[in-house]
C-alpha atoms as a PDB file:
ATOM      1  CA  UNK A   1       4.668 -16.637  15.098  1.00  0.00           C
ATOM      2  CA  UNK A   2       1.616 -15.096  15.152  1.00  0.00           C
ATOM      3  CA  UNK A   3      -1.151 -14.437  11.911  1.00  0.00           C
ATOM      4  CA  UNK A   4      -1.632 -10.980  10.929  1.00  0.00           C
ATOM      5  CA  UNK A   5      -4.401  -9.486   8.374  1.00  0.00           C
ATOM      6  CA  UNK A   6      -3.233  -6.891   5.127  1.00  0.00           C
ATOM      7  CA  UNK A   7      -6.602  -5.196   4.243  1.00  0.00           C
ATOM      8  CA  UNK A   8      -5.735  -2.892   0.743  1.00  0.00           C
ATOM      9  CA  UNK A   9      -7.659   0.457   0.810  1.00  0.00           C
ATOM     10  CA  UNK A  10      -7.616   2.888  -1.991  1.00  0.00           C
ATOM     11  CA  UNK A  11     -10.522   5.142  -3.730  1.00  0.00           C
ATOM     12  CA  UNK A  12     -11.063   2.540  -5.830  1.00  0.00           C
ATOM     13  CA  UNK A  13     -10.418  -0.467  -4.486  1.00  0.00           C
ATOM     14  CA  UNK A  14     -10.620  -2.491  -0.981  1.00  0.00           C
ATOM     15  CA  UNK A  15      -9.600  -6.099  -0.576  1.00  0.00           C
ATOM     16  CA  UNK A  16      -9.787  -7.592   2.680  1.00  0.00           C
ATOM     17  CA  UNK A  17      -7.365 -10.110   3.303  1.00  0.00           C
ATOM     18  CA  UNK A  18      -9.070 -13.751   4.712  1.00  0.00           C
ATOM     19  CA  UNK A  19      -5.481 -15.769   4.633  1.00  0.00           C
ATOM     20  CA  UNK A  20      -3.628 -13.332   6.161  1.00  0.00           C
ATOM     21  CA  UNK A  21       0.319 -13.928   7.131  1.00  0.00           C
ATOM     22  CA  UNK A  22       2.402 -15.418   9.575  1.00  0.00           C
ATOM     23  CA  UNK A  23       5.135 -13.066  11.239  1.00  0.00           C
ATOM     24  CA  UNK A  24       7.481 -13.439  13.407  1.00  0.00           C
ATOM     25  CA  UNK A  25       7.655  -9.981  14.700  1.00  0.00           C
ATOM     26  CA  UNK A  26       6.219  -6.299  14.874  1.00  0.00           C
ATOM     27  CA  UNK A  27       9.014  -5.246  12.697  1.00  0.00           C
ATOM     28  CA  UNK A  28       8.135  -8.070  10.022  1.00  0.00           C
ATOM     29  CA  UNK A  29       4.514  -6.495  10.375  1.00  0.00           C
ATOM     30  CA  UNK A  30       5.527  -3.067   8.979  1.00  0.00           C
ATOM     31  CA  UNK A  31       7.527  -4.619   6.466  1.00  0.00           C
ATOM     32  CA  UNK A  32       5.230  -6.687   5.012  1.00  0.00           C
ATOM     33  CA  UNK A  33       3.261  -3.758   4.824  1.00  0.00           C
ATOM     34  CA  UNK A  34       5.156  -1.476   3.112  1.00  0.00           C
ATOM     35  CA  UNK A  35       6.185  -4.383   0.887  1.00  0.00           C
ATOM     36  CA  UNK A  36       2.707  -5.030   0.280  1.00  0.00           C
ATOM     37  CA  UNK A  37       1.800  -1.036  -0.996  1.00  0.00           C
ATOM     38  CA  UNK A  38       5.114  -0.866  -2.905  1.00  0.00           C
ATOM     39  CA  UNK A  39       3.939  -4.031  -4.821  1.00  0.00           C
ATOM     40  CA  UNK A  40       0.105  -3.155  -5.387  1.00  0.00           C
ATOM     41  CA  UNK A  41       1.498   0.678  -6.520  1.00  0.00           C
ATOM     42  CA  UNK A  42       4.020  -0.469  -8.903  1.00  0.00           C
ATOM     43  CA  UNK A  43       1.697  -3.685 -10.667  1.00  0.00           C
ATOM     44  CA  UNK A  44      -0.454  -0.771 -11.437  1.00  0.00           C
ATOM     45  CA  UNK A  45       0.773   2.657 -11.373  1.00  0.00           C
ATOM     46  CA  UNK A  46      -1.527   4.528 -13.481  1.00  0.00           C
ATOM     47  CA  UNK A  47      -4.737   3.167 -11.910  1.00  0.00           C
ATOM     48  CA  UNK A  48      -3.442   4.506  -8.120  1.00  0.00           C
ATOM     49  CA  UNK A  49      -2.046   7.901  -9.303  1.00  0.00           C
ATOM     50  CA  UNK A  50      -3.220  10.396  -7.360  1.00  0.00           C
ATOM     51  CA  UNK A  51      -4.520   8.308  -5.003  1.00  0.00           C
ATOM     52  CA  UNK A  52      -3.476   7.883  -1.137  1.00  0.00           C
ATOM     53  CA  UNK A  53      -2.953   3.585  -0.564  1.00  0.00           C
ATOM     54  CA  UNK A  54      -3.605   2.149   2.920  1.00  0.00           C
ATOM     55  CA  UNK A  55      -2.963  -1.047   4.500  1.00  0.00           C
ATOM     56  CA  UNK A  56      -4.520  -1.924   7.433  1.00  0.00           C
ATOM     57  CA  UNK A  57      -2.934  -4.912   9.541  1.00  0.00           C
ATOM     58  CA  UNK A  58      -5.074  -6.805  11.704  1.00  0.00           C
ATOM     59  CA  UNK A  59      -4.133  -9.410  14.193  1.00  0.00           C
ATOM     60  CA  UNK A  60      -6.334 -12.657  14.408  1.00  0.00           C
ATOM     61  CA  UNK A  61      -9.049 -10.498  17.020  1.00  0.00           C
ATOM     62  CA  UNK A  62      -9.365  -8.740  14.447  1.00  0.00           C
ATOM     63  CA  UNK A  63      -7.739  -5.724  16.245  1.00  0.00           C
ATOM     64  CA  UNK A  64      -6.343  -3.298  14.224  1.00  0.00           C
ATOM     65  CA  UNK A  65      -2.595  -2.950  15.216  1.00  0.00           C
ATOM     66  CA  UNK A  66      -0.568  -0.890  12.142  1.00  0.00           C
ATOM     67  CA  UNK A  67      -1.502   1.620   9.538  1.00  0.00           C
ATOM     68  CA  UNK A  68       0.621   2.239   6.557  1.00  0.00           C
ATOM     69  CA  UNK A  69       0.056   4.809   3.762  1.00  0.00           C
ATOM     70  CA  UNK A  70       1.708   5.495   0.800  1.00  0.00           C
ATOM     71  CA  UNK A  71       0.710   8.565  -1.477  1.00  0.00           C
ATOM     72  CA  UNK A  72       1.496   8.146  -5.277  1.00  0.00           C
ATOM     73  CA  UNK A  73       1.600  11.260  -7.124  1.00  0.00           C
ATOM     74  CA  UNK A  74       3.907  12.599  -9.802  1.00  0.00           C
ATOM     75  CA  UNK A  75       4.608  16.038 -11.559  1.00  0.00           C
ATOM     76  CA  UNK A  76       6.368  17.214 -14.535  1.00  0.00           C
ATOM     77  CA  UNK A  77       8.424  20.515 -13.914  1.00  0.00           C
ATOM     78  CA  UNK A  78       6.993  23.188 -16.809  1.00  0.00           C
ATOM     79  CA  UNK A  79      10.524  23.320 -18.953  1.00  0.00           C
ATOM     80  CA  UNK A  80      10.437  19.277 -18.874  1.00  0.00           C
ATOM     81  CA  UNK A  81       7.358  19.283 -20.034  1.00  0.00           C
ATOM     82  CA  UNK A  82       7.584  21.507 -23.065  1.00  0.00           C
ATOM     83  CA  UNK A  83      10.938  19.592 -24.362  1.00  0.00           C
ATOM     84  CA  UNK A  84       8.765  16.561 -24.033  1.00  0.00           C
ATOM     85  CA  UNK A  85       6.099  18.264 -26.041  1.00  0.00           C
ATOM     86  CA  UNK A  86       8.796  18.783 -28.764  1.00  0.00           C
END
């Protein structure tokens, strides 16, 4: 297996990761990716919204291999809202 890098971006926030992961695969890669966004976005919701997240996976040459993005946004539709309002 091989040891692979999850750097967080966001507009806020960047954490570089100095551990980084062991994975077996490229597939494992992405998923521990997307895992990784899915986690950060939903510990915090309210702190990301409106905000694009972005991991960047590096392998231990510090090449970048895979980008993953994940855009957290919400909306209320206008009747919703004014029941809510009620």
């Amino acid at each position: 297996m091989s040891r692979y890098f999850f750097d967080f971006h966001a507009l806020t926030l960047s954490i570089r990761d100095e551990e980084g992961t062991e994975c077996a695969n490229p597939r494992a890669v992405s998923s521990e990716a997307m895992r990784a966004l899915c986690q950060i976005a939903g510990d915090r919701p309210d702190r990301y919204m409106g905000q694009t997240l972005n991991v960047v996976v590096r392998d231990a040459d510090d090449h970048t291999v895979f980008t993953a993005s994940l855009n957290l946004a919400s909306a209320w539709f206008a009747e919703q809202e004014k029941s809510q309002a009620a």
